[in-house]
N, C-alpha and C. Protein backbone atom coordinates (compact mmCIF):
# COMPACT_ATOMS: atom_id res chain seq x y z
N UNK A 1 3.46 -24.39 0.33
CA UNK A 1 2.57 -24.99 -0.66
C UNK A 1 1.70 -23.89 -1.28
N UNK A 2 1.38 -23.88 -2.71
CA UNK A 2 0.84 -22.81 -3.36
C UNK A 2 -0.71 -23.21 -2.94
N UNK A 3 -1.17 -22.23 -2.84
CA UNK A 3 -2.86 -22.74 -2.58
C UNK A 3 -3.80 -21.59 -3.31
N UNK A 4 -3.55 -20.47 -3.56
CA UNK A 4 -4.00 -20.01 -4.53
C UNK A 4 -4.07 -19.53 -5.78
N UNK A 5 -4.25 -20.72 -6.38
CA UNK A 5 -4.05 -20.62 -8.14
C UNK A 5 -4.98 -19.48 -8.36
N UNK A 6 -5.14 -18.66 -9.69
CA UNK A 6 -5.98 -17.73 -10.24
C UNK A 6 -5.67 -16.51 -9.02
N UNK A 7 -5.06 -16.39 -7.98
CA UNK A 7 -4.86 -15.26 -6.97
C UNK A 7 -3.55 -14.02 -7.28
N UNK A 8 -3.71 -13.40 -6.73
CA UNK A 8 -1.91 -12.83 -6.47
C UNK A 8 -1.90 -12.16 -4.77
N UNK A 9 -0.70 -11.66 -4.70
CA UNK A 9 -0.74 -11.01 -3.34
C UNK A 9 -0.06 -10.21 -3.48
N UNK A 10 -0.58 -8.77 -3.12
CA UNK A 10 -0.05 -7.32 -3.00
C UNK A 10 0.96 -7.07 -2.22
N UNK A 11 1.76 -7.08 -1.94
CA UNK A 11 2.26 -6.88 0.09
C UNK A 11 2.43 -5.12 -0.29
N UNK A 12 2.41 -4.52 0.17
CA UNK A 12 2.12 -3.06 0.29
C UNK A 12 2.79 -2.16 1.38
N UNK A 13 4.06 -1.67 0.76
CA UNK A 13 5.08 -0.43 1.08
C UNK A 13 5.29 -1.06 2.76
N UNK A 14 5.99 -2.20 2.49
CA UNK A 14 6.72 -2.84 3.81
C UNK A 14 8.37 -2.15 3.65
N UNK A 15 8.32 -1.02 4.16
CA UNK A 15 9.72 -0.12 3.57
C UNK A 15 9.60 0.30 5.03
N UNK A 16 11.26 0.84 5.29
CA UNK A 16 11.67 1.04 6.55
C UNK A 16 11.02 2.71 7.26
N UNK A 17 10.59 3.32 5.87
CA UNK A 17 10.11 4.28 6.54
C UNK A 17 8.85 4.44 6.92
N UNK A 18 8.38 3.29 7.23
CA UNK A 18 6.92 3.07 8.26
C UNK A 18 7.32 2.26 8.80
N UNK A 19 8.17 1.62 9.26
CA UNK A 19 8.27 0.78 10.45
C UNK A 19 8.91 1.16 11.52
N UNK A 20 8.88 1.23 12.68
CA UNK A 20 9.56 1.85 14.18
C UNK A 20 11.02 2.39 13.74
N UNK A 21 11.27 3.72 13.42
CA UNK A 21 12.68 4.25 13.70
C UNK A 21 12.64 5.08 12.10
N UNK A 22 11.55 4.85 11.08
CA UNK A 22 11.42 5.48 10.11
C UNK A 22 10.76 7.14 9.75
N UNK A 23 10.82 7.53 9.11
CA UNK A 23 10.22 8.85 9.12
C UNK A 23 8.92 9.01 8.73
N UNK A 24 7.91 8.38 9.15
CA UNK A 24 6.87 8.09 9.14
C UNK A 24 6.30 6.98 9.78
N UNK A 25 6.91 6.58 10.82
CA UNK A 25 6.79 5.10 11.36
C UNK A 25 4.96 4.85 11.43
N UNK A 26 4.69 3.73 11.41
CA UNK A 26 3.43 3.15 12.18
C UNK A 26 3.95 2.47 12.97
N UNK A 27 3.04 2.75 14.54
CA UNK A 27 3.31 1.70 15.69
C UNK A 27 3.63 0.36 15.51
N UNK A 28 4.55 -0.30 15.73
CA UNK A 28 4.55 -1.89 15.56
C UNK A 28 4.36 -2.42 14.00
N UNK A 29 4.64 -1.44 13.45
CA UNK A 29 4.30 -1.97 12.04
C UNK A 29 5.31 -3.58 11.23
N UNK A 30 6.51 -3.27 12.04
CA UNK A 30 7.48 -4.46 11.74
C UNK A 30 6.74 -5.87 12.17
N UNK A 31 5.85 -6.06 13.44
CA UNK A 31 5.50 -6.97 14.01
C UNK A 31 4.43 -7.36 12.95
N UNK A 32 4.29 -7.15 12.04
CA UNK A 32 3.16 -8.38 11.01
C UNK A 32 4.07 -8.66 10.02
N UNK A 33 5.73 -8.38 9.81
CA UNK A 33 6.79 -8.95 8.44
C UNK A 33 6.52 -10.69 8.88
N UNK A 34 6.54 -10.93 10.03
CA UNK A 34 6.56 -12.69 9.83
C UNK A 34 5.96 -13.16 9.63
N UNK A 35 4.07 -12.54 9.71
CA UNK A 35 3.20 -12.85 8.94
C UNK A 35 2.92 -12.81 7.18
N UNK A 36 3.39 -12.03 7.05
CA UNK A 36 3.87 -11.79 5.47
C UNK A 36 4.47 -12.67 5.00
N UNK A 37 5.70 -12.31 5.79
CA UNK A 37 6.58 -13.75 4.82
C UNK A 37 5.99 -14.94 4.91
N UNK A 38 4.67 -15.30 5.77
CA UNK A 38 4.57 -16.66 6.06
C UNK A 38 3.15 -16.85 4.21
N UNK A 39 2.42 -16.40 4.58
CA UNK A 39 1.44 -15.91 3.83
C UNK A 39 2.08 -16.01 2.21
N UNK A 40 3.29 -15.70 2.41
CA UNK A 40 4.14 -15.31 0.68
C UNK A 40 4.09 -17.01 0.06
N UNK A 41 4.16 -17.85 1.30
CA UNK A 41 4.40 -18.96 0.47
C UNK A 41 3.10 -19.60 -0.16
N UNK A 42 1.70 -18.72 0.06
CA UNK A 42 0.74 -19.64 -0.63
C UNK A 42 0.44 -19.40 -2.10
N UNK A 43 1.40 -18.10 -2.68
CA UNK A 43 1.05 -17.61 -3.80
C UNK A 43 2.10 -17.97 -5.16
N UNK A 44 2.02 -18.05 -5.83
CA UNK A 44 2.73 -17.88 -7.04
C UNK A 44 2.51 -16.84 -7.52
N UNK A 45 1.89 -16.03 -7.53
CA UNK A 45 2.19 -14.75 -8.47
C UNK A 45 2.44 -13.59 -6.67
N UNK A 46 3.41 -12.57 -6.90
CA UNK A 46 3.56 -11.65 -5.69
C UNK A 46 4.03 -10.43 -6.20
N UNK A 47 2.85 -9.37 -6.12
CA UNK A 47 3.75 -8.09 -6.38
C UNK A 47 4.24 -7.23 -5.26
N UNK A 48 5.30 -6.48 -4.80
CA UNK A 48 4.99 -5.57 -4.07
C UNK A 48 5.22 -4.21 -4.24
N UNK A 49 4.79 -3.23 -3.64
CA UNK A 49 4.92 -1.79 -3.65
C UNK A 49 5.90 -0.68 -3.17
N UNK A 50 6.45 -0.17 -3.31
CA UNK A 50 7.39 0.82 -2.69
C UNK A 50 7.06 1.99 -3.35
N UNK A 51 6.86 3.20 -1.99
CA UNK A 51 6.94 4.24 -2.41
C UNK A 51 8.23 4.38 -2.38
N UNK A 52 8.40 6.09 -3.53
CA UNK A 52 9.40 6.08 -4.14
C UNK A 52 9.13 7.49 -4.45
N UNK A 53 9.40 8.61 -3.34
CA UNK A 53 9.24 10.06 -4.06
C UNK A 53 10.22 10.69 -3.98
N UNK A 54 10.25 11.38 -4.74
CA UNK A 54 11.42 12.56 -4.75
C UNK A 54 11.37 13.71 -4.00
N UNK A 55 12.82 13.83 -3.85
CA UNK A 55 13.02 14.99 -2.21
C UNK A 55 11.63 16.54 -2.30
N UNK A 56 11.40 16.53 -2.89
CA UNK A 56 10.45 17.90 -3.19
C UNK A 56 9.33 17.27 -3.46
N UNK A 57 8.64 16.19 -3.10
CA UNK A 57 7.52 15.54 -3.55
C UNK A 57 6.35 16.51 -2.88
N UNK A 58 4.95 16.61 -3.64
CA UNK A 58 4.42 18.09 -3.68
C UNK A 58 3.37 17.46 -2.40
N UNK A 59 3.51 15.78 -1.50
CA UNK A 59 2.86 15.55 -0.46
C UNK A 59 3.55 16.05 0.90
N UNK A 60 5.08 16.20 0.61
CA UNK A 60 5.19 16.49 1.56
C UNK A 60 4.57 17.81 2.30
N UNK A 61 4.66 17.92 3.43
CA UNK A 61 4.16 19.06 4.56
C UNK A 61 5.66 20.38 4.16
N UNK A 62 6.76 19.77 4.32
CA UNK A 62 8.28 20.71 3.81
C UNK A 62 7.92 21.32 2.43
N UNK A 63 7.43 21.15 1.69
CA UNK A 63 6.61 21.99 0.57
C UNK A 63 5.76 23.04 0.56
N UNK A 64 5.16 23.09 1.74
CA UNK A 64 4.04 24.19 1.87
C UNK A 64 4.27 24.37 3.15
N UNK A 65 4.98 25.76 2.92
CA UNK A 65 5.39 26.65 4.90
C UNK A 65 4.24 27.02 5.27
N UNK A 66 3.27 26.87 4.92
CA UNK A 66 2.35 27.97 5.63
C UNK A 66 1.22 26.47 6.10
N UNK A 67 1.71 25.75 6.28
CA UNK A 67 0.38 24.33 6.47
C UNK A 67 1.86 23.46 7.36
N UNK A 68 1.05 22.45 8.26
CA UNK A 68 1.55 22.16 9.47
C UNK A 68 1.64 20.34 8.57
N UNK A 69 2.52 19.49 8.96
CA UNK A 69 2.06 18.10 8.86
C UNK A 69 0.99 17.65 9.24
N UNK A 70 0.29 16.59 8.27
CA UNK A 70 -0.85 15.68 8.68
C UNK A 70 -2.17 16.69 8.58
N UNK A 71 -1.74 18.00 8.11
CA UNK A 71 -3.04 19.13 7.25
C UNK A 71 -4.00 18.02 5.91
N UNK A 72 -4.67 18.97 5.82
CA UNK A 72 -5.20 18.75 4.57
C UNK A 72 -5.19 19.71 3.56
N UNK A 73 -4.87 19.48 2.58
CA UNK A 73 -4.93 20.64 1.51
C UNK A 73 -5.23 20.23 0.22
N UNK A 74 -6.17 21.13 -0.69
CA UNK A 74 -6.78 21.31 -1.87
C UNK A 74 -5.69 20.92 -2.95
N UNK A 75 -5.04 19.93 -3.57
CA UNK A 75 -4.63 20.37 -5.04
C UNK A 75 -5.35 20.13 -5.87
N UNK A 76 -4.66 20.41 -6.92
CA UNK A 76 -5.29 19.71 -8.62
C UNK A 76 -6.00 18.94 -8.64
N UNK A 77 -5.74 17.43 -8.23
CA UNK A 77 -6.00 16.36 -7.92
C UNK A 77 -6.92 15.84 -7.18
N UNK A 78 -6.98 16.66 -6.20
CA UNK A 78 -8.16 16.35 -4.34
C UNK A 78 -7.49 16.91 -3.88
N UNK A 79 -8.44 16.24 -2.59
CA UNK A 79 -7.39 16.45 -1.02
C UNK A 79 -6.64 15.48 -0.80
N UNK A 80 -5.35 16.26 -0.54
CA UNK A 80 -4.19 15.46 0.05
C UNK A 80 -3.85 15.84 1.42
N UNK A 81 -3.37 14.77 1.74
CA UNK A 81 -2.77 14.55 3.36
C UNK A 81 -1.25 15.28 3.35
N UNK A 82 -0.72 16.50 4.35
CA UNK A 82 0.37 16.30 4.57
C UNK A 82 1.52 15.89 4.96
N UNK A 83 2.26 14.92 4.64
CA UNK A 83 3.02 14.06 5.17
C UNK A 83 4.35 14.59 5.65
N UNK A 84 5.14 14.20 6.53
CA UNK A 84 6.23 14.10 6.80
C UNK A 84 7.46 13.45 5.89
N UNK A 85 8.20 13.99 5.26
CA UNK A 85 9.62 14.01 4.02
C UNK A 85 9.54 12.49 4.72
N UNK A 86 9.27 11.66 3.29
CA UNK A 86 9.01 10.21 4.08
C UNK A 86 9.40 9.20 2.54
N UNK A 87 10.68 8.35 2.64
CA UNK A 87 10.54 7.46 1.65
C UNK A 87 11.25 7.97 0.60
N UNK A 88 11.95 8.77 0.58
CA UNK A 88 13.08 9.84 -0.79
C UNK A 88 13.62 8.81 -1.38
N UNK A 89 13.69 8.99 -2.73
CA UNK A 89 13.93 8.11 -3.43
C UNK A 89 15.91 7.62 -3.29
N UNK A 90 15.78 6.40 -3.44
CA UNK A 90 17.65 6.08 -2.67
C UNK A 90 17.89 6.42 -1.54
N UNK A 91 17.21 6.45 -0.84
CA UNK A 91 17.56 6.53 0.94
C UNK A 91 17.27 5.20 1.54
N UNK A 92 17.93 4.98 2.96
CA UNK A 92 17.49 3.88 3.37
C UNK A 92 15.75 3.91 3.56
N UNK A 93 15.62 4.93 4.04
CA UNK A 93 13.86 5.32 4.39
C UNK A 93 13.00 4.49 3.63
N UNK A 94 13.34 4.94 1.73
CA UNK A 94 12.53 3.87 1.39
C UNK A 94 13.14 2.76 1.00
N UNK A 95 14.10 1.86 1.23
CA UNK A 95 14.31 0.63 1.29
C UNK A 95 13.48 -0.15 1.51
N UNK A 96 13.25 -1.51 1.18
CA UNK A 96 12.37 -2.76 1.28
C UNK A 96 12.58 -2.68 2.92
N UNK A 97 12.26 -3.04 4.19
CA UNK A 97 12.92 -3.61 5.22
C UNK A 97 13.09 -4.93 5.16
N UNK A 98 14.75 -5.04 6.27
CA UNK A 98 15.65 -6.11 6.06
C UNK A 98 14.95 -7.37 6.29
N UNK A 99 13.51 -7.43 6.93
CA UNK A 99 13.06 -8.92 7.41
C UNK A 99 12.25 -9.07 6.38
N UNK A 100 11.63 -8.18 5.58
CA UNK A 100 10.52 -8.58 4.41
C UNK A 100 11.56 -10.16 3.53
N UNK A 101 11.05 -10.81 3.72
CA UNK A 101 11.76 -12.44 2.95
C UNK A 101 11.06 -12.73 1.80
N UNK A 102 11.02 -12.44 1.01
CA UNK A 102 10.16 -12.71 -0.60
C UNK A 102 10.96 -12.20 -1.89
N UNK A 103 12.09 -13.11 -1.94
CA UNK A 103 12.65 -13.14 -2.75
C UNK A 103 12.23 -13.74 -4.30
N UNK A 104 11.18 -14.11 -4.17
CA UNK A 104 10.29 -14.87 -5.27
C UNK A 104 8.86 -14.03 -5.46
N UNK A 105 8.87 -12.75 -5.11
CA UNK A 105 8.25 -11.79 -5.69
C UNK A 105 8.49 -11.17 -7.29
N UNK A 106 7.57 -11.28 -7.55
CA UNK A 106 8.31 -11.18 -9.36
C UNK A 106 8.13 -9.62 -10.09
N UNK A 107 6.96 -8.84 -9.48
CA UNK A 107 7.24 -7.20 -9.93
C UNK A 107 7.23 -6.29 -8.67
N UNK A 108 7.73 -5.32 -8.74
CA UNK A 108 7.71 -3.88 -7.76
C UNK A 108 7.23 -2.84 -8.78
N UNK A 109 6.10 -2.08 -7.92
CA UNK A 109 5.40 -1.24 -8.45
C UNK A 109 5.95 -0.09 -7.08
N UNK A 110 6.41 1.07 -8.35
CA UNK A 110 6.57 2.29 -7.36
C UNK A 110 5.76 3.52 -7.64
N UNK A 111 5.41 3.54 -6.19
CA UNK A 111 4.33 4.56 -6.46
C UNK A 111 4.79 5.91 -5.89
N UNK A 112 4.36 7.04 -6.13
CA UNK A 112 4.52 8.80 -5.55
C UNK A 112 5.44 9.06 -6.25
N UNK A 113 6.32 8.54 -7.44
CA UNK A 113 7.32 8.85 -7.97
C UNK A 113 7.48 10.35 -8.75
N UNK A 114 6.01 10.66 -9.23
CA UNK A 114 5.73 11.73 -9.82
C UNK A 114 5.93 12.96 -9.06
N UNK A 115 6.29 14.10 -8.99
CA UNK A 115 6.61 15.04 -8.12
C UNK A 115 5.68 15.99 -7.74
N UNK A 116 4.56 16.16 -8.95
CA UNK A 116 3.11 16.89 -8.36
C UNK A 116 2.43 16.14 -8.47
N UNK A 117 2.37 14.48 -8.23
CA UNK A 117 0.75 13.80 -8.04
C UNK A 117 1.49 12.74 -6.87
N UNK A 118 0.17 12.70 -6.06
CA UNK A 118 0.51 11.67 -4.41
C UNK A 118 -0.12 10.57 -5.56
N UNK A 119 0.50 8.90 -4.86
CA UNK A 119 -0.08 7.82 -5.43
C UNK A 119 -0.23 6.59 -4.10
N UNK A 120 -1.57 6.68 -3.71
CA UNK A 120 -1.35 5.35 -2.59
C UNK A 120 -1.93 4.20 -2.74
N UNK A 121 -2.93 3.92 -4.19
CA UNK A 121 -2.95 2.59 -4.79
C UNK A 121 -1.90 2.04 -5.64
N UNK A 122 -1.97 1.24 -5.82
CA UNK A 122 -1.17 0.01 -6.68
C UNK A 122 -1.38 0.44 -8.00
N UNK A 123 -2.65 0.65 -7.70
CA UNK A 123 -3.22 0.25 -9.55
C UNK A 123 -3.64 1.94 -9.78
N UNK A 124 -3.74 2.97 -8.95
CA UNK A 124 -4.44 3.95 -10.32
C UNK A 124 -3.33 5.60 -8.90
N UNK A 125 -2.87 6.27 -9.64
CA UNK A 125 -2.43 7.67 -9.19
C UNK A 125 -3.63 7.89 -8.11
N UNK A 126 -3.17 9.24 -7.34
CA UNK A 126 -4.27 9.77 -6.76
C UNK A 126 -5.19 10.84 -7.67
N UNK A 127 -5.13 10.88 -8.92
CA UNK A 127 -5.95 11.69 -9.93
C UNK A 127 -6.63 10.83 -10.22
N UNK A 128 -7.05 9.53 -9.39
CA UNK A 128 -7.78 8.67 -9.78
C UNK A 128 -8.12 8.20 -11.73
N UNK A 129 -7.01 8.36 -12.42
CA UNK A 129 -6.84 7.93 -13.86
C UNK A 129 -5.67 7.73 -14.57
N UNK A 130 -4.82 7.51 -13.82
CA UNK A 130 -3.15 7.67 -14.26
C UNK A 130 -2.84 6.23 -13.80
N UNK A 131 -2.93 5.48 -14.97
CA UNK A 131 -2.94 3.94 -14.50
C UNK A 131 -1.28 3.16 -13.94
N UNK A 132 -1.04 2.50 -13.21
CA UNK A 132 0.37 2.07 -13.25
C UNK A 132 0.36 0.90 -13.80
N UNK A 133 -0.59 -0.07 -14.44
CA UNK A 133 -0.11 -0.90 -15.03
C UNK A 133 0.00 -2.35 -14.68
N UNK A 134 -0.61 -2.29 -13.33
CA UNK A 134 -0.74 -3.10 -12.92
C UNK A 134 -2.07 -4.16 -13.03
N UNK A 135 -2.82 -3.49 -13.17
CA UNK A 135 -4.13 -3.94 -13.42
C UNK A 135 -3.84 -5.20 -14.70
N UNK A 136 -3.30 -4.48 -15.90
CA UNK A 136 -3.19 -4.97 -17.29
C UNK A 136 -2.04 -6.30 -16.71
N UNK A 137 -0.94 -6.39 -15.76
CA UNK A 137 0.11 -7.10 -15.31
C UNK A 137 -1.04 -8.48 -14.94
N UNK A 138 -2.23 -7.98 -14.18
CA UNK A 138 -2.79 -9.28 -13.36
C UNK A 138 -3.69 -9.96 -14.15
N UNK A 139 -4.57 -8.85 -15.30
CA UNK A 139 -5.07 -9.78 -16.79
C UNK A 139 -4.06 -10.45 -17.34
N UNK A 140 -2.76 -10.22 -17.55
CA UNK A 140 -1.97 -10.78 -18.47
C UNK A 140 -1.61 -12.20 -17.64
N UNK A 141 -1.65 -12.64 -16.58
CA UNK A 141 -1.63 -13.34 -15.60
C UNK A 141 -2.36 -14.46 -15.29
N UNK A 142 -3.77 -13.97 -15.88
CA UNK A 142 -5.25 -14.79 -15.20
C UNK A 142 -5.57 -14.33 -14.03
N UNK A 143 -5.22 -13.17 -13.45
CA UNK A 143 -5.33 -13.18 -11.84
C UNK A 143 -6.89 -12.55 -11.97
N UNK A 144 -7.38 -13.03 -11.32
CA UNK A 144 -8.92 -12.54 -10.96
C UNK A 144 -9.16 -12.24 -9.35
N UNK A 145 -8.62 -12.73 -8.34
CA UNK A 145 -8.56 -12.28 -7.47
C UNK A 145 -6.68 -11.73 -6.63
N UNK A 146 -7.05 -10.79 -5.58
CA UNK A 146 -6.14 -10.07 -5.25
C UNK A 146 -6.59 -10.14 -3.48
N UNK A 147 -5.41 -10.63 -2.65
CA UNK A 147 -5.12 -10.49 -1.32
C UNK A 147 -4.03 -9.22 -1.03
N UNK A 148 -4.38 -8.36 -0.46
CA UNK A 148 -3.22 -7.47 0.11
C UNK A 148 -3.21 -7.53 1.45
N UNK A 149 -1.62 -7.23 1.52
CA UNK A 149 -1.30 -7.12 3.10
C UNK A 149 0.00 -5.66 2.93
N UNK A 150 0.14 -5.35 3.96
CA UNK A 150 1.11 -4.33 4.18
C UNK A 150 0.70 -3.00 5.61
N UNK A 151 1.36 -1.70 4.67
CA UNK A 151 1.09 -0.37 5.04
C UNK A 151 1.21 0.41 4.05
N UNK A 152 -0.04 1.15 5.11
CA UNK A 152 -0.83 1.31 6.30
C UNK A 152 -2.24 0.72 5.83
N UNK A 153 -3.26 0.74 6.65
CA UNK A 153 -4.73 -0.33 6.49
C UNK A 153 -5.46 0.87 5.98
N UNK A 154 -5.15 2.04 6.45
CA UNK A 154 -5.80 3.17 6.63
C UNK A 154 -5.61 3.69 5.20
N UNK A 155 -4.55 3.57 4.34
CA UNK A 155 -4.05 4.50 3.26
C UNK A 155 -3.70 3.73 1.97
N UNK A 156 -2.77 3.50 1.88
CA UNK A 156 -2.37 2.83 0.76
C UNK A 156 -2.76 1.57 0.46
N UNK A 157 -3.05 0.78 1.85
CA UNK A 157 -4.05 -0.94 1.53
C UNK A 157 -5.25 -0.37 1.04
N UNK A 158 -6.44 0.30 1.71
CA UNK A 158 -7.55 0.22 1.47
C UNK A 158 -7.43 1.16 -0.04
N UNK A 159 -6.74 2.06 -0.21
CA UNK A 159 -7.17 2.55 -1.80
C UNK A 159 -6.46 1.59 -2.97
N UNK A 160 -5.53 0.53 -2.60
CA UNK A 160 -5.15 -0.12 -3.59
C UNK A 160 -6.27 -1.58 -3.39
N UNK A 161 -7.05 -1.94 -2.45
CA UNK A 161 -8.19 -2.68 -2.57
C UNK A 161 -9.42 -2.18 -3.02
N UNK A 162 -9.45 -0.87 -2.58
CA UNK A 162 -11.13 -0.24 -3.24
C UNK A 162 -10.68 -0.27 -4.80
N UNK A 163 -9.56 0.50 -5.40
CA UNK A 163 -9.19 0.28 -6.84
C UNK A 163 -9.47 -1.63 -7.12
N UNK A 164 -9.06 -2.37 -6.69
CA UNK A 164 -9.10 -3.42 -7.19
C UNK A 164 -10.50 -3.77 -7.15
N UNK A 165 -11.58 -3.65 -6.74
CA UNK A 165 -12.84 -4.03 -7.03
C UNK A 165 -13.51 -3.01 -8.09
N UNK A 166 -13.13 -2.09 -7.72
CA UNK A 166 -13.68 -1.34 -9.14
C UNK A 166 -13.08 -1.75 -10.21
N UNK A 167 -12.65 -2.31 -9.95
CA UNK A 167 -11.45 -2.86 -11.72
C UNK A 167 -11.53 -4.28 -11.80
N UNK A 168 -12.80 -4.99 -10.84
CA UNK A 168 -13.06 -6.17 -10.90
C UNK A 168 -12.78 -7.46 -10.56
N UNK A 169 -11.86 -7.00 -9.58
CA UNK A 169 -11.19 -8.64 -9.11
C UNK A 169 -11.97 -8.57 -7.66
N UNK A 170 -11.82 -9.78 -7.19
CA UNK A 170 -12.06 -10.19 -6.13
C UNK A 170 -11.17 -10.16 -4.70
N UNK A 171 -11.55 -9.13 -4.15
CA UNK A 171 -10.20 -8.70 -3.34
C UNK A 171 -10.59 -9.03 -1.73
N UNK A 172 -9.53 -9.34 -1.08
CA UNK A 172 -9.19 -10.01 0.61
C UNK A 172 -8.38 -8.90 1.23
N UNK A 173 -8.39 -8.15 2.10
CA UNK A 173 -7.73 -7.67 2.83
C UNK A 173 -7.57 -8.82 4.30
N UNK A 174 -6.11 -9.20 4.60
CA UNK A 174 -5.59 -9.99 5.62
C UNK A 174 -5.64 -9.10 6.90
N UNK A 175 -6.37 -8.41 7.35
CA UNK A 175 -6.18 -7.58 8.42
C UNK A 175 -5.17 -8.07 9.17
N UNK A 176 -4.66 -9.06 10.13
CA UNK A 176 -3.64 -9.26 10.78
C UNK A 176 -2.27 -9.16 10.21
N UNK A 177 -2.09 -9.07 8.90
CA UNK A 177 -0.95 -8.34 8.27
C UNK A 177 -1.15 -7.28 7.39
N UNK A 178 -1.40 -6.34 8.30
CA UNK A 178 -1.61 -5.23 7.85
C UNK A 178 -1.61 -4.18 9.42
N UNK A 179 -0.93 -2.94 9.69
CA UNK A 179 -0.99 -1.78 10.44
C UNK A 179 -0.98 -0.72 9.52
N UNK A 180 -2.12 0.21 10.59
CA UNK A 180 -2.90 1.36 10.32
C UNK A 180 -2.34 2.22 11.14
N UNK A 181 -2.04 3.54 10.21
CA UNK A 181 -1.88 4.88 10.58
C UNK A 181 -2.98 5.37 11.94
N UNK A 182 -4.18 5.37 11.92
CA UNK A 182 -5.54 5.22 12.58
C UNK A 182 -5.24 6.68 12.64
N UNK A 183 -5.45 8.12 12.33
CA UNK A 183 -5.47 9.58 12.66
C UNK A 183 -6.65 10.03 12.34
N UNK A 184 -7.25 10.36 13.57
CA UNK A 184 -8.54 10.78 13.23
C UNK A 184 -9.55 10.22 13.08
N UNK A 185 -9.30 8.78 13.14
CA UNK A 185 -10.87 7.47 12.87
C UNK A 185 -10.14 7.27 11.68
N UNK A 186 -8.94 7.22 10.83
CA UNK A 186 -8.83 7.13 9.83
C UNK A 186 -9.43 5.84 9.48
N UNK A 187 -9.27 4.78 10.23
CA UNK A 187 -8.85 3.02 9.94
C UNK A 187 -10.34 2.73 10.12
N UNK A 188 -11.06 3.45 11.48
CA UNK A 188 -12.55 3.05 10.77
C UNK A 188 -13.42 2.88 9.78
N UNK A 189 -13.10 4.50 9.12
CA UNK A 189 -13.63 4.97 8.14
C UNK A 189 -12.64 4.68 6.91
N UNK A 190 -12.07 3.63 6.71
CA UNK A 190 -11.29 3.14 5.65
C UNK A 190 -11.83 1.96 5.61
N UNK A 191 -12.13 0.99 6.76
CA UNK A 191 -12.70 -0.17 6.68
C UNK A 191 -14.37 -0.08 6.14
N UNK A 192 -14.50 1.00 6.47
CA UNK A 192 -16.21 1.08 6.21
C UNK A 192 -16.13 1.47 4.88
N UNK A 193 -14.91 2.21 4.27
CA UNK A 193 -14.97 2.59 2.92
C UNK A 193 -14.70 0.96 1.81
N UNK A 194 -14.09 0.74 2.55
CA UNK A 194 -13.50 -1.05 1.80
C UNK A 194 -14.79 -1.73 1.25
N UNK A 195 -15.45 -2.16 2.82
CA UNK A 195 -16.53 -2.61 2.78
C UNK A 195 -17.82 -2.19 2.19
N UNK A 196 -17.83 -0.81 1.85
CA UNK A 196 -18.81 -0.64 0.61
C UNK A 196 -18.36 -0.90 -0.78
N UNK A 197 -17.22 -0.82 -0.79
CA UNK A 197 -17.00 -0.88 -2.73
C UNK A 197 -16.28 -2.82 -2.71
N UNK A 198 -16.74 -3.32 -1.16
CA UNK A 198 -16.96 -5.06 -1.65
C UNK A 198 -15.65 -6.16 -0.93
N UNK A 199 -14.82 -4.67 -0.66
CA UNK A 199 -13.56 -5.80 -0.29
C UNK A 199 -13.79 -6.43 0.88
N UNK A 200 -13.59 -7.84 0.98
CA UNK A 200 -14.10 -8.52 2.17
C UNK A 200 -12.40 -8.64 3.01
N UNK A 201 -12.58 -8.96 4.12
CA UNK A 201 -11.63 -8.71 5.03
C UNK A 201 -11.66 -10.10 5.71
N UNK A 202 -10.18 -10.77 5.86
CA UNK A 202 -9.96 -12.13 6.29
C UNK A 202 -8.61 -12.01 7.25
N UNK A 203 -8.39 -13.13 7.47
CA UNK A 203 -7.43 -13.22 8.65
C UNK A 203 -6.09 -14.26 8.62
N UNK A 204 -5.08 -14.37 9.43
CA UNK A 204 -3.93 -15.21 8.99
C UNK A 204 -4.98 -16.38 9.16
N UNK A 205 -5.47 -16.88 10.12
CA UNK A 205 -6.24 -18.35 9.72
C UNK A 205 -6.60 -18.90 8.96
N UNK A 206 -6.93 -18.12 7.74
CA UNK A 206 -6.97 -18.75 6.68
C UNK A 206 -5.71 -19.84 5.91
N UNK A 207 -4.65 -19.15 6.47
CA UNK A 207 -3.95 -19.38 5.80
C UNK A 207 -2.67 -20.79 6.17
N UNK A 208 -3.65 -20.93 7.60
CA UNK A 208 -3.13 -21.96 8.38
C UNK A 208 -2.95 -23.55 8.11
């Protein structure tokens, strides 16, 4: 049953290469797809995300010999995280995974596609101004508010929810469908970042 008119729902880079056996796995990350799919049925509008970079993508750590994975380093742009060759574009890696069930999802937004800019919101590059288009997708829509769920809580949820309040919608993070990278306090200090720029944080009960 649809229950939120004027809403949409993000689901966010549910791809095999963060889930157990991927090249970037998060712990248990597969164990919130049945929450997802359950959650999919209250929406009529559903976008989701896939990264999508190319073999030389300038996040990976295999790009820069002289810096270790999960570094930090200075570009153009900011600081970026070094990642592990994760998600190549046409590999199974970044494939949808086989249990994600939302066949009545109506756009895919791919993000990191660019080869010198990282992208882990929905809605804006990591040069924080390189729009994808999505934003203008959820005006054209009526959507005023935005629920995301996916991976990771730590990375790509919380900067595609902090983008969505700065750009004015009313945004829900589902914490129980959603797993976090957590490196370093990451997931603390992502929730505390959420929670200042407004995004409020809810639970599958809602949705019960």
């Amino acid at each position: 049953m649809l229950e939120r008119q004027g809403s949409a729902l993000i689901v966010v880079d549910v791809q095999n290469g963060f889930c157990p056996g991927g090249n970037l796995a998060v712990a248990n990350a597969n164990e919130i797809i049945p929450n997802i799919n359950k959650i999919a049925h209250s929406f009529e509008h559903i976008i989701l995300t896939q990264d999508w970079h190319p073999q030389d993508h300038i996040s990976f750590a295999s790009q820069h010999p002289k810096h270790q994975t999960f570094e930090l380093i200075e570009l153009s742009y900011g600081t970026q995280v070094l990642w592990p060759d994760h998600c190549v574009q046409g590999t199974p890696d970044a494939e949808f995974h086989p249990d994600l069930d939302i066949p009545q999802a109506q756009l895919i937004i791919r993000k990191g596609w660019r080869q010198h800019l990282d992208s882990y919101s929905a809605f804006i590059e990591a040069d924080h101004k390189t729009s994808t288009g999505l934003a203008a997708y959820l005006h054209a829509h009526q959507i005023t508010t935005v629920y995301i769920v996916g991976i990771a809580t730590d990375f790509c949820v919380a900067w595609t929810a902090i983008d969505a309040c700065k750009l004015g919608f009313e945004c829900f993070v589902i914490a129980d469908a959603c797993r976090a990278i957590d490196h370093n306090g990451s997931l603390q200090h992502a929730w505390q970042n959420m929670h200042q720029h407004g995004v409020q944080r809810t639970y599958m009960k809602a949705f019960s």
